[in-house]
PDB file of N, CA and C in Angstrom:
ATOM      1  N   UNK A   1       0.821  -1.192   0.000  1.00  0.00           N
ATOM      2  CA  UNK A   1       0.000   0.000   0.000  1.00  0.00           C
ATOM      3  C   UNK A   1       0.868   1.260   0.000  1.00  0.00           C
ATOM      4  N   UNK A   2       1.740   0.949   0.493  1.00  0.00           N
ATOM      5  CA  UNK A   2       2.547   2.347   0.729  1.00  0.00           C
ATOM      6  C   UNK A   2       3.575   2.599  -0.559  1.00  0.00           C
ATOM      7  N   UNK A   3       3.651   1.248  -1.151  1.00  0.00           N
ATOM      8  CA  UNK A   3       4.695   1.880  -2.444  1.00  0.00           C
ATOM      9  C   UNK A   3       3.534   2.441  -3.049  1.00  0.00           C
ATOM     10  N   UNK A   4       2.048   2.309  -3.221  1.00  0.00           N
ATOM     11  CA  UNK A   4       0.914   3.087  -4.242  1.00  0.00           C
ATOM     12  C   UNK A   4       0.871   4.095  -3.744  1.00  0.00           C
ATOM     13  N   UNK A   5       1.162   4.631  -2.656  1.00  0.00           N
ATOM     14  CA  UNK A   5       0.728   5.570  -2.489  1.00  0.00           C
ATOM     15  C   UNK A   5       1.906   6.909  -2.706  1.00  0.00           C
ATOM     16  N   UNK A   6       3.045   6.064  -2.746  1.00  0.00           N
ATOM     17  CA  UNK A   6       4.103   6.896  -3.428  1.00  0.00           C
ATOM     18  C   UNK A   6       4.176   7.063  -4.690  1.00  0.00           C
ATOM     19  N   UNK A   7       3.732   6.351  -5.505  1.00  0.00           N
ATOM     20  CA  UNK A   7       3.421   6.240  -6.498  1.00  0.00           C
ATOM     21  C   UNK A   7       3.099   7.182  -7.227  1.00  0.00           C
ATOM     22  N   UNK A   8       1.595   7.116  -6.460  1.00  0.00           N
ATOM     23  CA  UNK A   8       0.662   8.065  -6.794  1.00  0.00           C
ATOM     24  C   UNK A   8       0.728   9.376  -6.628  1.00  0.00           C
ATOM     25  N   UNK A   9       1.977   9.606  -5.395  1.00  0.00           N
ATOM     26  CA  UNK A   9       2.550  11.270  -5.084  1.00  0.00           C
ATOM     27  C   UNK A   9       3.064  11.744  -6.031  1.00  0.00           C
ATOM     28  N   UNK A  10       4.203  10.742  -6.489  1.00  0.00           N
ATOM     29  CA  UNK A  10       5.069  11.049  -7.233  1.00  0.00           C
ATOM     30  C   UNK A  10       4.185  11.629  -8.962  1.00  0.00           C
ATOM     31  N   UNK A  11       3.990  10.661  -9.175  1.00  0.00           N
ATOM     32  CA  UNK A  11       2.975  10.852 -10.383  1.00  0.00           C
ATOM     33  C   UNK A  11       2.003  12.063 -10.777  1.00  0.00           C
ATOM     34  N   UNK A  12       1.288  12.634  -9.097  1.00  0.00           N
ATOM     35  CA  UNK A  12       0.912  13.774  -9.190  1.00  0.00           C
ATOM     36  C   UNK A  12       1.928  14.803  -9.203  1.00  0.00           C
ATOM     37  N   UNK A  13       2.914  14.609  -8.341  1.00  0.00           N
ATOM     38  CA  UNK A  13       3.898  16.001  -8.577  1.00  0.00           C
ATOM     39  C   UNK A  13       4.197  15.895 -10.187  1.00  0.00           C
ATOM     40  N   UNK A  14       4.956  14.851 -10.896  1.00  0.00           N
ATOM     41  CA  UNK A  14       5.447  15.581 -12.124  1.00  0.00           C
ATOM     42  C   UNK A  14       4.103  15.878 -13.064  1.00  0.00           C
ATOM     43  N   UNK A  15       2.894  15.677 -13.128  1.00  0.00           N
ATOM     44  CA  UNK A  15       1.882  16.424 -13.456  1.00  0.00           C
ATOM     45  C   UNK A  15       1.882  17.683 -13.036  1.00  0.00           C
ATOM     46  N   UNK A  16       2.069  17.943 -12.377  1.00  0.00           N
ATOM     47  CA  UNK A  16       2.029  19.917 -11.023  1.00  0.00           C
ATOM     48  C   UNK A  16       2.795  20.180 -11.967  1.00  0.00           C
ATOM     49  N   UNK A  17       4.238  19.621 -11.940  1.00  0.00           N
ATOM     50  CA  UNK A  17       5.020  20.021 -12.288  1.00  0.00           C
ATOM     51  C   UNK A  17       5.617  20.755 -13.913  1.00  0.00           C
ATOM     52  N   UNK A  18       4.818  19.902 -14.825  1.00  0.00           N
ATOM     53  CA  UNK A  18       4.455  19.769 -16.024  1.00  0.00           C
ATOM     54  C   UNK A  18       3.293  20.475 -16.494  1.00  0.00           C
ATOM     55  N   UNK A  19       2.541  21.082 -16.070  1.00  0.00           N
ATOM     56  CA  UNK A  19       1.525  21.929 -15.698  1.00  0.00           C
ATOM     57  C   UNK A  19       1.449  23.283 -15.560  1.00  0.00           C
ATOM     58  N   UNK A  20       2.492  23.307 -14.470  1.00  0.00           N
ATOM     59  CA  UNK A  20       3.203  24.783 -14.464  1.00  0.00           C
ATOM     60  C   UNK A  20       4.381  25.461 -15.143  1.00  0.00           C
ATOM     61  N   UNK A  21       4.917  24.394 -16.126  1.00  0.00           N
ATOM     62  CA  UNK A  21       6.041  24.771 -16.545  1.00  0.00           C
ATOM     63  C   UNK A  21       5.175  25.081 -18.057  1.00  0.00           C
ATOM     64  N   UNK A  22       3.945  24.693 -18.059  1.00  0.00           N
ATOM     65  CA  UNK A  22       2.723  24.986 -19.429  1.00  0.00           C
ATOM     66  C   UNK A  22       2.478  26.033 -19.256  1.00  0.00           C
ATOM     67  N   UNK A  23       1.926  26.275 -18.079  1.00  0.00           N
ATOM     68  CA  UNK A  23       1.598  27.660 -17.519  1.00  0.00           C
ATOM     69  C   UNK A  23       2.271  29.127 -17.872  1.00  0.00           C
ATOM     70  N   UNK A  24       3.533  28.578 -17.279  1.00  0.00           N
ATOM     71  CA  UNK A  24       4.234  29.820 -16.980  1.00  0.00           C
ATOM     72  C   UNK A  24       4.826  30.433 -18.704  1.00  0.00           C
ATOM     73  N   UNK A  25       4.786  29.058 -19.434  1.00  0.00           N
ATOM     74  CA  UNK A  25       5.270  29.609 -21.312  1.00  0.00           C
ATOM     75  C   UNK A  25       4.005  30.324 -21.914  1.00  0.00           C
ATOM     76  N   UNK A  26       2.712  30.738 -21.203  1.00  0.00           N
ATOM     77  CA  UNK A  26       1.630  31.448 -21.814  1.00  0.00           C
ATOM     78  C   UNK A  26       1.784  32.912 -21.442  1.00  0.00           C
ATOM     79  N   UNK A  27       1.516  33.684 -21.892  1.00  0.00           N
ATOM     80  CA  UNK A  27       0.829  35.013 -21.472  1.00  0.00           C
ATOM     81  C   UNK A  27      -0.125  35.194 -20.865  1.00  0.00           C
ATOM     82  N   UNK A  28      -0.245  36.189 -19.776  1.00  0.00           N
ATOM     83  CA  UNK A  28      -1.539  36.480 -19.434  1.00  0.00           C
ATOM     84  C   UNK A  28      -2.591  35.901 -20.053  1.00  0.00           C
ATOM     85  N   UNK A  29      -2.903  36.859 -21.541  1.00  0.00           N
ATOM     86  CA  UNK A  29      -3.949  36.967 -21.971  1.00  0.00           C
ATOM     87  C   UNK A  29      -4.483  35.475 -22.782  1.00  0.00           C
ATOM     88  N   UNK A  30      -3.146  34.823 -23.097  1.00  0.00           N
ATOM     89  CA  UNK A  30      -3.421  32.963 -23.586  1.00  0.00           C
ATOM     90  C   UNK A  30      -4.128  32.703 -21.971  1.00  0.00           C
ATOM     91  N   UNK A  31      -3.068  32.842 -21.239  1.00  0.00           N
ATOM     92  CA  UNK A  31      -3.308  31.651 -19.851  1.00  0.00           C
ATOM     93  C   UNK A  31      -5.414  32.506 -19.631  1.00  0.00           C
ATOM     94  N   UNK A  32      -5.889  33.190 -19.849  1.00  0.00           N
ATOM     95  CA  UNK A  32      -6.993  33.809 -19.577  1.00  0.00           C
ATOM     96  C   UNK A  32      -7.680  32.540 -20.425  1.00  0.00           C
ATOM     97  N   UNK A  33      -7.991  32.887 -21.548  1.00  0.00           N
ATOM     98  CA  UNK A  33      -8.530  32.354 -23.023  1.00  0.00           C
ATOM     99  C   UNK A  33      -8.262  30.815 -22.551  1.00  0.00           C
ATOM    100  N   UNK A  34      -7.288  30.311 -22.285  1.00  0.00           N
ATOM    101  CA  UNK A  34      -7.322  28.902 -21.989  1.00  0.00           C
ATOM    102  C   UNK A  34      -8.161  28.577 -20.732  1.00  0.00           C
ATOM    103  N   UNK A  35      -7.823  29.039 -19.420  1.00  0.00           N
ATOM    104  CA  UNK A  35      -9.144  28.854 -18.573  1.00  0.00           C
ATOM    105  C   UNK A  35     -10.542  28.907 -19.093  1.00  0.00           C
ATOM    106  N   UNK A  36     -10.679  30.328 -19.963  1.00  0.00           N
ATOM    107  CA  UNK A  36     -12.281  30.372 -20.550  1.00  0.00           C
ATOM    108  C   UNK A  36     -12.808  29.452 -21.096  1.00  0.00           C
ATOM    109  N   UNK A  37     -11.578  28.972 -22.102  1.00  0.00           N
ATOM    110  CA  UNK A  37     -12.421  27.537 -22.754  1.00  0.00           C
ATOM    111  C   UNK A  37     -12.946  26.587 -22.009  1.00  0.00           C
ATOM    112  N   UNK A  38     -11.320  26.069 -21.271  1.00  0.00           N
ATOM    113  CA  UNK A  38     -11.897  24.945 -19.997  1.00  0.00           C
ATOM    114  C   UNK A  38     -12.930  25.528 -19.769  1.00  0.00           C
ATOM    115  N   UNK A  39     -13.369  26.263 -18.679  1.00  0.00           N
ATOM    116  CA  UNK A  39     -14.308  26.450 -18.139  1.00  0.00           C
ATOM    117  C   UNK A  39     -15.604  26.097 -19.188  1.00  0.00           C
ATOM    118  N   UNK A  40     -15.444  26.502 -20.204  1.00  0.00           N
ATOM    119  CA  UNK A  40     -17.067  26.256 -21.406  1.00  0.00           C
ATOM    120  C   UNK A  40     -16.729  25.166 -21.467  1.00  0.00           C
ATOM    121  N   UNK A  41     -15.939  24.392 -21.973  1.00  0.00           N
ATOM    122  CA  UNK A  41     -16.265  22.811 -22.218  1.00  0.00           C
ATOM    123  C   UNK A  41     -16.283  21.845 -21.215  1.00  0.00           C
ATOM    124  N   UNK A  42     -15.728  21.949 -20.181  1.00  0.00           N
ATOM    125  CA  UNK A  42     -16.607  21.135 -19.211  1.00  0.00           C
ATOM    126  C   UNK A  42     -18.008  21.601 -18.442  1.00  0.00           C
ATOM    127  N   UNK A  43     -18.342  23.127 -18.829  1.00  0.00           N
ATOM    128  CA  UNK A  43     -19.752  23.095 -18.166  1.00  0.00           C
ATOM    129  C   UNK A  43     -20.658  23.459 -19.139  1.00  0.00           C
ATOM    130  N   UNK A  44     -20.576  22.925 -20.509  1.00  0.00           N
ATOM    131  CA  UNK A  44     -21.329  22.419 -21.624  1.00  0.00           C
ATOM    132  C   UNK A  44     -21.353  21.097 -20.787  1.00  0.00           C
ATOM    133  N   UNK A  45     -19.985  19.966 -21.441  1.00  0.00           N
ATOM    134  CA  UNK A  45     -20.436  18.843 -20.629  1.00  0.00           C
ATOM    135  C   UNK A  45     -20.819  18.666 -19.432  1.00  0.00           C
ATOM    136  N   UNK A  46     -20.941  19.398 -18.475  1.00  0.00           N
ATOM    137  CA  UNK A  46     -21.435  18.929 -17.412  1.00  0.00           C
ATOM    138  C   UNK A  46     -23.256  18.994 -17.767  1.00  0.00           C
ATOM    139  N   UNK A  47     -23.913  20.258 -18.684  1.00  0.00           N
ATOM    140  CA  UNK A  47     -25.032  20.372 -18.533  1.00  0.00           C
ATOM    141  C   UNK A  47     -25.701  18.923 -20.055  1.00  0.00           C
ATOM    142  N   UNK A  48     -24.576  18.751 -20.508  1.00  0.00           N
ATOM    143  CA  UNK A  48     -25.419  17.718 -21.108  1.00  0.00           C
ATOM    144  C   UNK A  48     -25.237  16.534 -20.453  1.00  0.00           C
ATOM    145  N   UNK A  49     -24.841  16.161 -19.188  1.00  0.00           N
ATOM    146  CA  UNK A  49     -24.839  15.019 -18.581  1.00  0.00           C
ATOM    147  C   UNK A  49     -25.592  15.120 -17.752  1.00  0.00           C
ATOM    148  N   UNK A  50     -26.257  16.118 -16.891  1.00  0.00           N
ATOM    149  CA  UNK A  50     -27.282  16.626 -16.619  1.00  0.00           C
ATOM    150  C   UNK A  50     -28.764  16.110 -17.467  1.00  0.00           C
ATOM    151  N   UNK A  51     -28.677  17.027 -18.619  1.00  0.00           N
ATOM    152  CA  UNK A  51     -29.810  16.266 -18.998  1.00  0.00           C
ATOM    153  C   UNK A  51     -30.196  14.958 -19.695  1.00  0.00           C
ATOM    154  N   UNK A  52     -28.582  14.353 -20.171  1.00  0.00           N
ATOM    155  CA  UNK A  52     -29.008  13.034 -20.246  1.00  0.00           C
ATOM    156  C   UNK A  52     -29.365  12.074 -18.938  1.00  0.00           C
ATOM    157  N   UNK A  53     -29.643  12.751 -17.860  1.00  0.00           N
ATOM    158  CA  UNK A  53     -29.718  11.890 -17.053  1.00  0.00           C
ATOM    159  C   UNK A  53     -31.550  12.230 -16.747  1.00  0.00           C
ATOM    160  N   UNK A  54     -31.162  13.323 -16.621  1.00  0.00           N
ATOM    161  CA  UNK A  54     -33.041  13.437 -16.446  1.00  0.00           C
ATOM    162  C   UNK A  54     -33.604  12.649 -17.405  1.00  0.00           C
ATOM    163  N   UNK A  55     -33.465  13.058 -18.896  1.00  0.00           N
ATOM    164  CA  UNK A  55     -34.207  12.091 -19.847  1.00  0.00           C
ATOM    165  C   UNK A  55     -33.730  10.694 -19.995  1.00  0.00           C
ATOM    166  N   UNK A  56     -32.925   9.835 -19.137  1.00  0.00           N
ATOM    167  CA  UNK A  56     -32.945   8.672 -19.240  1.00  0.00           C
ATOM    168  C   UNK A  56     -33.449   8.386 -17.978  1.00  0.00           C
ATOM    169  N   UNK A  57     -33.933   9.365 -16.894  1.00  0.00           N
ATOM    170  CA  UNK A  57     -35.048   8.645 -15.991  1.00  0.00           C
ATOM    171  C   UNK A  57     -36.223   8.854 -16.728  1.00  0.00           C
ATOM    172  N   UNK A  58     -36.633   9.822 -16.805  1.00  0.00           N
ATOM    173  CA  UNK A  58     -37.518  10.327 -17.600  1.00  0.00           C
ATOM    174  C   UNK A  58     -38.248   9.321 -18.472  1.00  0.00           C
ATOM    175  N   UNK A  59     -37.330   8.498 -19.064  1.00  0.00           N
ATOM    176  CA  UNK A  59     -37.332   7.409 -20.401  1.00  0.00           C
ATOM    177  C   UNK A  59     -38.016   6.184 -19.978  1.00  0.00           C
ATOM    178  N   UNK A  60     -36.981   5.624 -18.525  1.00  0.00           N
ATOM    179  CA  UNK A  60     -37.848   4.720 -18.048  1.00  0.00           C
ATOM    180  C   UNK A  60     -39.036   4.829 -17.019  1.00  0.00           C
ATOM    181  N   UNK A  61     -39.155   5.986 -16.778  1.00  0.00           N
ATOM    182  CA  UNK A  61     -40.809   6.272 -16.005  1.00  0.00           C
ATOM    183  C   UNK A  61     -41.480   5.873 -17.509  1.00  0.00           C
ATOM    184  N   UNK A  62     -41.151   6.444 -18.478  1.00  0.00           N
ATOM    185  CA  UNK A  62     -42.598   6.270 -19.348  1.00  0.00           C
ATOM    186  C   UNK A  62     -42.537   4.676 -20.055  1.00  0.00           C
ATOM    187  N   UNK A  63     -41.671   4.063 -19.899  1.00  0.00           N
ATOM    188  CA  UNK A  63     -41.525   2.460 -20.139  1.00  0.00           C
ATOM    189  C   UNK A  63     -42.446   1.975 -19.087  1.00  0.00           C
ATOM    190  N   UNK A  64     -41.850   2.172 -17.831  1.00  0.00           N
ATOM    191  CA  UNK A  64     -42.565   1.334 -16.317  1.00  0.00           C
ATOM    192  C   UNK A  64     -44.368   1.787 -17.010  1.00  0.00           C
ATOM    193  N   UNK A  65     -44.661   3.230 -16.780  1.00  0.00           N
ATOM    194  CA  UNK A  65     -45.967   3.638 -17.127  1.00  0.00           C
ATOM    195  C   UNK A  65     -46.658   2.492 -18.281  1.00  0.00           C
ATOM    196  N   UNK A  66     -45.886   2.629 -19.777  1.00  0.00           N
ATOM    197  CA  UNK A  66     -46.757   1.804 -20.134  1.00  0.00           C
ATOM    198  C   UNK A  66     -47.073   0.207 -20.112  1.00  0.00           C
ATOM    199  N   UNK A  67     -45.954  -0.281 -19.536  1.00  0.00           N
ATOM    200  CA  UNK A  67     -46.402  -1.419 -18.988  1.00  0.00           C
ATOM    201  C   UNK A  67     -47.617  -1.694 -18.039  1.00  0.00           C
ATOM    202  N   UNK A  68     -47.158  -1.137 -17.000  1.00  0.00           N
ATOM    203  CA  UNK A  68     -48.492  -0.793 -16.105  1.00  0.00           C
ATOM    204  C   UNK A  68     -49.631  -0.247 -16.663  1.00  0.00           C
ATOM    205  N   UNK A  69     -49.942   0.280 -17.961  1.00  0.00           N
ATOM    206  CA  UNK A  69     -51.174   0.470 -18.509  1.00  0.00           C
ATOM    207  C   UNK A  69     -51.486  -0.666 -19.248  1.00  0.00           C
ATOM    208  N   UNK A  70     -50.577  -1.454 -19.515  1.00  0.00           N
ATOM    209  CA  UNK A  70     -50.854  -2.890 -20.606  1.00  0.00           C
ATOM    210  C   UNK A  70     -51.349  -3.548 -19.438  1.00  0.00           C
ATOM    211  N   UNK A  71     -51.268  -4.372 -18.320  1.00  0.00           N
ATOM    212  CA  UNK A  71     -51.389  -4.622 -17.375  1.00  0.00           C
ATOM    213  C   UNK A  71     -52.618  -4.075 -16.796  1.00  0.00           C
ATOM    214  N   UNK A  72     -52.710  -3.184 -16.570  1.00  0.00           N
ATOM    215  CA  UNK A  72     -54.755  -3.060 -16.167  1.00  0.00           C
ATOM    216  C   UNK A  72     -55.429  -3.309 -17.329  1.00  0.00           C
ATOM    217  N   UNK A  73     -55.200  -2.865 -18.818  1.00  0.00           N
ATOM    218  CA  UNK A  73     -56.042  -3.077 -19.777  1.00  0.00           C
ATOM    219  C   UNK A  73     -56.028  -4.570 -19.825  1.00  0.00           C
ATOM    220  N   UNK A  74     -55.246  -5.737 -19.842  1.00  0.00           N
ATOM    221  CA  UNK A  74     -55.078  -7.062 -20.009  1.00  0.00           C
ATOM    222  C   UNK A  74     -55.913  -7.501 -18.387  1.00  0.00           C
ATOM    223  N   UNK A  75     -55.951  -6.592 -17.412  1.00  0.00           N
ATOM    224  CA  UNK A  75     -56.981  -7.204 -16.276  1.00  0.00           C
ATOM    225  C   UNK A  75     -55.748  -7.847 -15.420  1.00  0.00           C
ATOM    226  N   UNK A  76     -54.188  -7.438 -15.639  1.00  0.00           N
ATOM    227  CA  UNK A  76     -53.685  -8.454 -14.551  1.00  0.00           C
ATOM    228  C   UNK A  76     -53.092  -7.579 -13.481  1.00  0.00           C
ATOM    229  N   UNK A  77     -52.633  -7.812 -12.669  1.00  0.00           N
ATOM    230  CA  UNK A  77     -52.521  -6.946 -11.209  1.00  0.00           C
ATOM    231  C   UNK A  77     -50.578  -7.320 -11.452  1.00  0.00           C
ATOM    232  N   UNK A  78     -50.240  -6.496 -10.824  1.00  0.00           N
ATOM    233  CA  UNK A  78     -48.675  -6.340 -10.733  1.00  0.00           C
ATOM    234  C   UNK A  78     -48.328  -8.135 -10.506  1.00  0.00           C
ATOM    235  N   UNK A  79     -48.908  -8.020  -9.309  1.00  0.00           N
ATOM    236  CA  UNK A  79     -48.407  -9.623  -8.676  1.00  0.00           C
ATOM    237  C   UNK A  79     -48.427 -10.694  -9.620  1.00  0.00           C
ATOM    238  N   UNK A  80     -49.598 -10.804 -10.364  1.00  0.00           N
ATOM    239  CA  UNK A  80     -49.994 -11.430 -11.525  1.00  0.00           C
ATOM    240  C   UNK A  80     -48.497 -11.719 -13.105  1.00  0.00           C
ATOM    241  N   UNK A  81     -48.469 -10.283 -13.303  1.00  0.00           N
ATOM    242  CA  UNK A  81     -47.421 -10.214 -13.986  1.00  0.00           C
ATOM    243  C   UNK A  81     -45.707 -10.605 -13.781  1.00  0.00           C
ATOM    244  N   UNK A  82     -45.904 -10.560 -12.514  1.00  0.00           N
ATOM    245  CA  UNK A  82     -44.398 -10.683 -11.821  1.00  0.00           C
ATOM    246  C   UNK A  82     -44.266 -12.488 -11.795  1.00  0.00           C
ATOM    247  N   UNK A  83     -45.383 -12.642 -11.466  1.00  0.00           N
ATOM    248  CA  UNK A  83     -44.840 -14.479 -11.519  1.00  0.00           C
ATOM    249  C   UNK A  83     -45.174 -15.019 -12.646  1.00  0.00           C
ATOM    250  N   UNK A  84     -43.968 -16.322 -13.188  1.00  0.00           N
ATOM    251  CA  UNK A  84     -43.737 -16.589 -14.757  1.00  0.00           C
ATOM    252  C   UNK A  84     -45.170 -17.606 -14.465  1.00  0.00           C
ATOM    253  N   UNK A  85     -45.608 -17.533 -16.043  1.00  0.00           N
ATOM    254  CA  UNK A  85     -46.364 -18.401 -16.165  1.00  0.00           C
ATOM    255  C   UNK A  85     -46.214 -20.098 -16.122  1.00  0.00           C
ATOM    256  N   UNK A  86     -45.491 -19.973 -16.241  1.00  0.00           N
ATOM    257  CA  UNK A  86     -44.925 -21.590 -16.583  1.00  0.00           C
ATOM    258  C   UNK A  86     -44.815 -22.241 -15.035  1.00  0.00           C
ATOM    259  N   UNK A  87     -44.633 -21.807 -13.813  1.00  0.00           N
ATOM    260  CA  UNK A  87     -44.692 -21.898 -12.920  1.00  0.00           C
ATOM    261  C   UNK A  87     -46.599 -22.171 -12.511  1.00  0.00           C
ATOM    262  N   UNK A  88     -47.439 -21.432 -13.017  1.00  0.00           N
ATOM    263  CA  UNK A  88     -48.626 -22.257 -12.679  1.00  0.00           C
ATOM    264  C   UNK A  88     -49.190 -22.638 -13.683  1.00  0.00           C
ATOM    265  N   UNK A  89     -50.041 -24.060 -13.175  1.00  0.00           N
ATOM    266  CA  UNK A  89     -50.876 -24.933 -13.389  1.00  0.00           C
ATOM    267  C   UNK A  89     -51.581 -24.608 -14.804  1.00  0.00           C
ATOM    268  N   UNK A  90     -51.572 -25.108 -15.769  1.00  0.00           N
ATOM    269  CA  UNK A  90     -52.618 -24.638 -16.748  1.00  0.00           C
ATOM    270  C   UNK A  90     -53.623 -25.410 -16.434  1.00  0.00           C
ATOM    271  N   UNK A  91     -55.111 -24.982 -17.148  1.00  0.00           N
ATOM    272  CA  UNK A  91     -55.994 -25.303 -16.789  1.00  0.00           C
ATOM    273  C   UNK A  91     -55.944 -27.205 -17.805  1.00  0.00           C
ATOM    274  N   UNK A  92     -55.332 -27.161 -19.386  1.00  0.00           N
ATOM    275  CA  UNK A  92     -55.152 -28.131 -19.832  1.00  0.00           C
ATOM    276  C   UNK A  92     -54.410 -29.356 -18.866  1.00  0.00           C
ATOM    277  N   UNK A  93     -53.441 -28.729 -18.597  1.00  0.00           N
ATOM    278  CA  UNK A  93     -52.794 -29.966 -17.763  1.00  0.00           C
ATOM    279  C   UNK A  93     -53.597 -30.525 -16.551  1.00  0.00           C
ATOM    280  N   UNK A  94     -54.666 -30.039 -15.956  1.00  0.00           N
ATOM    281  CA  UNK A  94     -55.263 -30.226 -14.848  1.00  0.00           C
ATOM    282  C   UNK A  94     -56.492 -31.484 -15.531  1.00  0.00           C
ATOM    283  N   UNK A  95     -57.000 -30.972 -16.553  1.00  0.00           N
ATOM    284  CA  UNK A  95     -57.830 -32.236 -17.146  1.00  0.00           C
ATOM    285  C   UNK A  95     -57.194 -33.276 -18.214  1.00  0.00           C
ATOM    286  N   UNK A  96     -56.141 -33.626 -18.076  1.00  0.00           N
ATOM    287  CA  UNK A  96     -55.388 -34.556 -18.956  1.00  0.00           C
ATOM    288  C   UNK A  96     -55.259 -35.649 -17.753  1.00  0.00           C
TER     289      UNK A  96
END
């Protein structure tokens, strides 16, 4: 555990390190313009991960919904649907 975790120090420093030596070869007005972007493209992506998430709950509420409307129109109750058929009795096999 402890060599990972040196590891992992180490690994972050020459990132820092490599980072700031990016840094410091910009100008002001680059090093500005480069934050701005970052900043827009991860909080573009952040807001479309956002709403792909609403509309993929979203997606399966209206799946669950229409099942559950097939299900009262067919007359069967949740419980009904949840256990396989093959598990009960048909009425054929009972008079054979």
């Amino acid at each position: 555990m402890k060599k990972f975790k040196q590891h992992a120090s180490g690994l972050t420093e020459q990132v820092r390190i490599r980072l700031q030596k990016g840094c410091n070869n910009l100008s002001p007005q680059k090093r500005m313009i480069t934050i701005m972007c970052l900043c827009f493209t991860f909080g573009i992506a952040s807001l479309y991960m956002t709403a792909s998430s609403f509309y993929s709950i979203w997606w399966s509420d209206q799946q669950k919904n229409q099942i559950h409307q097939v299900n009262k129109e067919s007359g069967l109750h949740l419980s009904d649907s949840i256990l396989d058929k093959s598990s009960k009795p048909s009425k054929q096999s009972e008079h054979e």
